[in-house]
N, C-alpha and C. Protein backbone atom coordinates (compact mmCIF):
# COMPACT_ATOMS: atom_id res chain seq x y z
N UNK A 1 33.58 -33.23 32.57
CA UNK A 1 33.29 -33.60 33.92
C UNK A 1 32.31 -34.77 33.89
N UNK A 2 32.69 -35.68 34.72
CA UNK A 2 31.67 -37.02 35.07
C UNK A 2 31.23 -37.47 36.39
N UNK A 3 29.67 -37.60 36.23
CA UNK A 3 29.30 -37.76 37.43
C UNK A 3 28.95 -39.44 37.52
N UNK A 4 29.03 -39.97 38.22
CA UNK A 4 28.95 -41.17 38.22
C UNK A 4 28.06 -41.49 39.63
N UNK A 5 26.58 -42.15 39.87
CA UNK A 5 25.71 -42.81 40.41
C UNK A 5 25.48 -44.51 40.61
N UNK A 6 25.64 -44.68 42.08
CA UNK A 6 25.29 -46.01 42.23
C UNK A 6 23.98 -46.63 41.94
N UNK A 7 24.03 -47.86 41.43
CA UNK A 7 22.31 -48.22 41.22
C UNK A 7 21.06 -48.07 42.20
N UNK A 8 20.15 -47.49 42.23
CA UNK A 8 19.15 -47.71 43.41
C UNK A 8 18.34 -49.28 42.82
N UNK A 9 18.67 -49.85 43.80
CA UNK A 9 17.59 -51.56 43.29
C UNK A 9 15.97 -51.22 43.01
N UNK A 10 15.48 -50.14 44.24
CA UNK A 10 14.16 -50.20 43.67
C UNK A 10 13.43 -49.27 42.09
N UNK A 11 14.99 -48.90 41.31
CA UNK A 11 14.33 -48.61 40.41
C UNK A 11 14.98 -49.54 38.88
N UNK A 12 14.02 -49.61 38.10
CA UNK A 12 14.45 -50.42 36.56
C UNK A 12 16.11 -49.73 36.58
N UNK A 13 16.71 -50.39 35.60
CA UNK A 13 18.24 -49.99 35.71
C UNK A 13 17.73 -49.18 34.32
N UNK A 14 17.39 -48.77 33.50
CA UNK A 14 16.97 -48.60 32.86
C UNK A 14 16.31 -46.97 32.45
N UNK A 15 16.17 -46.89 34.20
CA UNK A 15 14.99 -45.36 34.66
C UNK A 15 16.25 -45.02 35.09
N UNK A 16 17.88 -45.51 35.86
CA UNK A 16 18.16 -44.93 36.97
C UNK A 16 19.47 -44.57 36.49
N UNK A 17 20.13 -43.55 36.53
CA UNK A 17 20.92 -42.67 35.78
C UNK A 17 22.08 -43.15 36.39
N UNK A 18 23.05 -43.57 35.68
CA UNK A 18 24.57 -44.19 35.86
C UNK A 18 25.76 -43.00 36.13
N UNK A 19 25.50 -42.52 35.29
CA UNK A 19 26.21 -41.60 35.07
C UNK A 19 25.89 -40.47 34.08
N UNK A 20 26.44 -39.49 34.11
CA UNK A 20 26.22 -37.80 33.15
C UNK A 20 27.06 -37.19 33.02
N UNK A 21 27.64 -37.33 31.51
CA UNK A 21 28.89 -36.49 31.24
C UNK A 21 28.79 -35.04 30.69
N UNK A 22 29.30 -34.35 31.11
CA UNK A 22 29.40 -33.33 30.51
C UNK A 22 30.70 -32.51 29.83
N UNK A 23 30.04 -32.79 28.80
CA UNK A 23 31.37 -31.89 27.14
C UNK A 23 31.42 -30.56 27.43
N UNK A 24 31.49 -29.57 28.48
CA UNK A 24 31.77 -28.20 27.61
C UNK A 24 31.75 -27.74 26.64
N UNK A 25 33.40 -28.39 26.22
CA UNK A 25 33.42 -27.75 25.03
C UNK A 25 33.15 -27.61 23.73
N UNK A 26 31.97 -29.41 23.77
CA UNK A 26 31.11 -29.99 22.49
C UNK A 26 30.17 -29.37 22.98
N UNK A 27 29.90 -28.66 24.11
CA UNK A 27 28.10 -28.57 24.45
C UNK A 27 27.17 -29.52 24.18
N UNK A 28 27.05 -30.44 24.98
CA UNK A 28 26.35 -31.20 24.79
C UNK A 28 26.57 -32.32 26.45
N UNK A 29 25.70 -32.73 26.65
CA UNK A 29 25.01 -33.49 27.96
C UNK A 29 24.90 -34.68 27.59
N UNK A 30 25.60 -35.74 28.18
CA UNK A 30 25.72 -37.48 27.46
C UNK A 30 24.98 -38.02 28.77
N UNK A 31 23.91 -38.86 29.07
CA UNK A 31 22.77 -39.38 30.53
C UNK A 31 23.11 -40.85 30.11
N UNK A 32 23.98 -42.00 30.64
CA UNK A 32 24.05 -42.80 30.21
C UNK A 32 23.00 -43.71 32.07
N UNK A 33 22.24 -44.63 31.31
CA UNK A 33 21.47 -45.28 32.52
C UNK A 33 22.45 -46.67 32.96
N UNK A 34 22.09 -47.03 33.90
CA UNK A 34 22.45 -48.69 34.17
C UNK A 34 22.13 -49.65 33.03
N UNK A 35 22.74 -50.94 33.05
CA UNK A 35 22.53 -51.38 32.42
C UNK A 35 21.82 -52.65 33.28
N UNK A 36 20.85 -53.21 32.56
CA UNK A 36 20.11 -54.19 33.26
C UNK A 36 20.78 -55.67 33.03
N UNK A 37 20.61 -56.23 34.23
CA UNK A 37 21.27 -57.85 33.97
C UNK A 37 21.47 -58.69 32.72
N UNK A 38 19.94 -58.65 32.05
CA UNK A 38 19.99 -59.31 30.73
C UNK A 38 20.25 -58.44 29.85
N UNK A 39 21.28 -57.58 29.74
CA UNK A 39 21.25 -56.16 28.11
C UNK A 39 22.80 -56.51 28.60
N UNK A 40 23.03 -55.87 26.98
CA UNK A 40 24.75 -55.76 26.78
C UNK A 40 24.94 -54.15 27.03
N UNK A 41 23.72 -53.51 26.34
CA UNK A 41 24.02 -51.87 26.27
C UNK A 41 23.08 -51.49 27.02
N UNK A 42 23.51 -49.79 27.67
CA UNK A 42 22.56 -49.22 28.69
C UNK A 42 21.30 -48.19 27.76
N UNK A 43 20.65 -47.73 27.97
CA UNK A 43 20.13 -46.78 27.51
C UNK A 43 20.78 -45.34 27.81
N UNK A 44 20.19 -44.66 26.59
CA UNK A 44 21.54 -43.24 26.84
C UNK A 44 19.98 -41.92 26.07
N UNK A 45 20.99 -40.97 27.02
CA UNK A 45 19.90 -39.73 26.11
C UNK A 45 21.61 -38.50 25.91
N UNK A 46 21.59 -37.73 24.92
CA UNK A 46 21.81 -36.62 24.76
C UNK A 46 21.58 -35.73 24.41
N UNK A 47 22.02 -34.39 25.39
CA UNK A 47 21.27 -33.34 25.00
C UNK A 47 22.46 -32.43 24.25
N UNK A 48 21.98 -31.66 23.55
CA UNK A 48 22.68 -30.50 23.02
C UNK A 48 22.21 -28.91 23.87
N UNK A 49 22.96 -27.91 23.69
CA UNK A 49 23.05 -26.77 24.45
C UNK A 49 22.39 -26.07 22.74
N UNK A 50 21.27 -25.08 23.29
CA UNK A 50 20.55 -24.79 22.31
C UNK A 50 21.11 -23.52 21.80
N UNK A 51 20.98 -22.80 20.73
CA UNK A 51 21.93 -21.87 20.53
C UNK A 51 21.80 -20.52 20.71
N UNK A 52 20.58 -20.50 21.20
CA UNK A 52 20.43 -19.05 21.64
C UNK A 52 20.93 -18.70 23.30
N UNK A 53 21.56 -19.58 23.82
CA UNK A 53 21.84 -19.10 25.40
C UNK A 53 22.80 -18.44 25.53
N UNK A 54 23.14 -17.59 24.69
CA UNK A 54 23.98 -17.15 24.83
C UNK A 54 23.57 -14.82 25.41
N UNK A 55 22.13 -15.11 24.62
CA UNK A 55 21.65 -13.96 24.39
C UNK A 55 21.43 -13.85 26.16
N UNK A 56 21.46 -12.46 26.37
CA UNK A 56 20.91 -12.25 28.14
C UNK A 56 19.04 -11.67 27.78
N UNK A 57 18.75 -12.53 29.09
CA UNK A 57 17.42 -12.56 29.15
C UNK A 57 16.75 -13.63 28.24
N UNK A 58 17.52 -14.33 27.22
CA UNK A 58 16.61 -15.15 26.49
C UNK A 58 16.13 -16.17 26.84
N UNK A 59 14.73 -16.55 26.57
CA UNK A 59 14.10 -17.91 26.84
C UNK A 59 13.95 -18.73 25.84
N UNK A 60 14.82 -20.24 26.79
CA UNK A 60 14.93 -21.40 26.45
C UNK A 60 14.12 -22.19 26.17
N UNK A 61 13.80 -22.45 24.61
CA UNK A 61 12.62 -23.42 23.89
C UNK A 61 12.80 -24.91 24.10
N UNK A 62 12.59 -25.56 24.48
CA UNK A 62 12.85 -27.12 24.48
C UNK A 62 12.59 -27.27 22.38
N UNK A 63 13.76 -28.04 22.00
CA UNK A 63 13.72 -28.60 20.07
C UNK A 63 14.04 -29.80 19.97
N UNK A 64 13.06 -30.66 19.75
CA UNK A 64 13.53 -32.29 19.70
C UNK A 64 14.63 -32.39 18.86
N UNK A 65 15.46 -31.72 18.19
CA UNK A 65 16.47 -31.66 17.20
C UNK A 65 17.55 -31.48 18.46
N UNK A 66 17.38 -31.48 19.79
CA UNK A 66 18.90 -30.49 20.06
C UNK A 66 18.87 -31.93 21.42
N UNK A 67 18.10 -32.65 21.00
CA UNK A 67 17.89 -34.43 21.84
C UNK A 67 18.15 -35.24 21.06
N UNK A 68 18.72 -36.58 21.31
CA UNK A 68 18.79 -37.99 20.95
C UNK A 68 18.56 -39.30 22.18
N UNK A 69 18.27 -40.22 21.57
CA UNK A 69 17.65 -41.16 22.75
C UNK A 69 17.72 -42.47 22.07
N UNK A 70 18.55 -43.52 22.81
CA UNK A 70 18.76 -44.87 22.69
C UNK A 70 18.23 -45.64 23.70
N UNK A 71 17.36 -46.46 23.51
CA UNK A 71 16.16 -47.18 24.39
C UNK A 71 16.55 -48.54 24.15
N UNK A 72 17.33 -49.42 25.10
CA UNK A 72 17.28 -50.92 25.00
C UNK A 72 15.85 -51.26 25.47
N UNK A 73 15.39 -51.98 24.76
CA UNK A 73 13.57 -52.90 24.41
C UNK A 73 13.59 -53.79 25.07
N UNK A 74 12.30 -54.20 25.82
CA UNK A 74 12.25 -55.37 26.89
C UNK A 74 12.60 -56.66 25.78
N UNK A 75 12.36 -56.60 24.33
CA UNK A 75 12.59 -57.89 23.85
C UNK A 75 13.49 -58.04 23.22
N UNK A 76 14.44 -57.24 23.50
CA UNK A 76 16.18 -57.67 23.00
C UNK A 76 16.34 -56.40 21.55
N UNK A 77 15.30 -56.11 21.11
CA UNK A 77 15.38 -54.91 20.06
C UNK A 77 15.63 -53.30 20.85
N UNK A 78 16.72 -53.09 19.62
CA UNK A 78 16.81 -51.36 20.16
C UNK A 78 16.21 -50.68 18.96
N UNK A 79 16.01 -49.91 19.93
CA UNK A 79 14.99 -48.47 19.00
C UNK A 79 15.97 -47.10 19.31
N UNK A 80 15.97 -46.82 18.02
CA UNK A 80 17.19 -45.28 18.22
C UNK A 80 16.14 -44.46 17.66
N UNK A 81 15.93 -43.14 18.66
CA UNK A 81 14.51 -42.40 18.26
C UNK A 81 15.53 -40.66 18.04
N UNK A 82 15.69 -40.59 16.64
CA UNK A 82 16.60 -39.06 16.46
C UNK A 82 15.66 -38.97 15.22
N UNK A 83 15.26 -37.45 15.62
CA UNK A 83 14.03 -36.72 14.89
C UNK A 83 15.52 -36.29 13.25
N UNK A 84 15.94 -36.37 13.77
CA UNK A 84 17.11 -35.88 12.06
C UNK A 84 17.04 -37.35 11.53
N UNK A 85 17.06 -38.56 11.58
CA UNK A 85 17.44 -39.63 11.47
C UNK A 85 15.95 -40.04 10.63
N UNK A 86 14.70 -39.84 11.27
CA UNK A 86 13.70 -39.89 10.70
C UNK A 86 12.79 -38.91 9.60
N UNK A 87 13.22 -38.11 9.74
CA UNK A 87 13.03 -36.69 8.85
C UNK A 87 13.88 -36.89 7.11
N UNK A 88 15.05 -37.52 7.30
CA UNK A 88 15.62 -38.15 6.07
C UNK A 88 15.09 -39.67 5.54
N UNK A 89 14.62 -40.27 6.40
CA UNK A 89 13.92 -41.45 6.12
C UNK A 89 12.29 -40.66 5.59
N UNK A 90 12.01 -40.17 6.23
CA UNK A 90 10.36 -39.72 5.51
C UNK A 90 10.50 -39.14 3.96
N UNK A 91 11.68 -38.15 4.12
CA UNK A 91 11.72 -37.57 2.59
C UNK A 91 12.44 -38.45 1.33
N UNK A 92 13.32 -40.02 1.95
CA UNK A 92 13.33 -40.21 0.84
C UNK A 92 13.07 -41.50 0.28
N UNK A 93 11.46 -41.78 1.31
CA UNK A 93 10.11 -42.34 1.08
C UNK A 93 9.84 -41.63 0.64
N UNK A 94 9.42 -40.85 0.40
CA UNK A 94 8.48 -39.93 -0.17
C UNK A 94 9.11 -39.22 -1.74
N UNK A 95 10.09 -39.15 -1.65
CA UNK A 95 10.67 -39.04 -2.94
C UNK A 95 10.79 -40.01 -4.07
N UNK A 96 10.88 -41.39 -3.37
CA UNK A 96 10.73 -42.08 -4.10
C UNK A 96 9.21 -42.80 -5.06
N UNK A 97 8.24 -42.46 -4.10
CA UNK A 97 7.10 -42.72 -4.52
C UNK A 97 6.26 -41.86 -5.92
């Protein structure tokens, strides 16, 4: 299912949510933003469905592991911020040293 949002002008295209797909059956939540005049790509977040919701009564932990986040940069650089992505970069700095 896709929801799709018109731009509001008074906010950054950037802050203001384009659209939000939702996978079922990947479980998982795709937030793609506007894209701003000068960018080729929008900024995007996804979420994953955490794995305990399934239990009744259980409470839902927020896990930076079950998020990803693509940030177009005011100066033309992107920054891709995934805690798995950096967790293999630390260990094999660190292995190598």
């Amino acid at each position: 299912m896709v929801e799709k949002y018109h731009h509001n002008e008074k906010k950054p295209a950037n802050e203001d949510i384009a659209e939000i797909v939702f996978s079922v059956a990947e479980e998982r939540i795709h937030v793609i933003y506007h894209t701003e005049d000068d960018k080729i790509s929008s900024c995007t977040r996804e979420f994953l469905k955490p794995g305990n919701t399934e239990e009744k009564g259980a409470t839902i932990v927020w896990d930076p592991e079950n998020h990803t986040t693509f940030q177009v940069m005011r100066n033309g650089l992107h920054f891709v911020l995934n805690r798995q992505i950096m967790v293999l970069l630390i260990r094999s700095l660190t292995e190598q040293t």
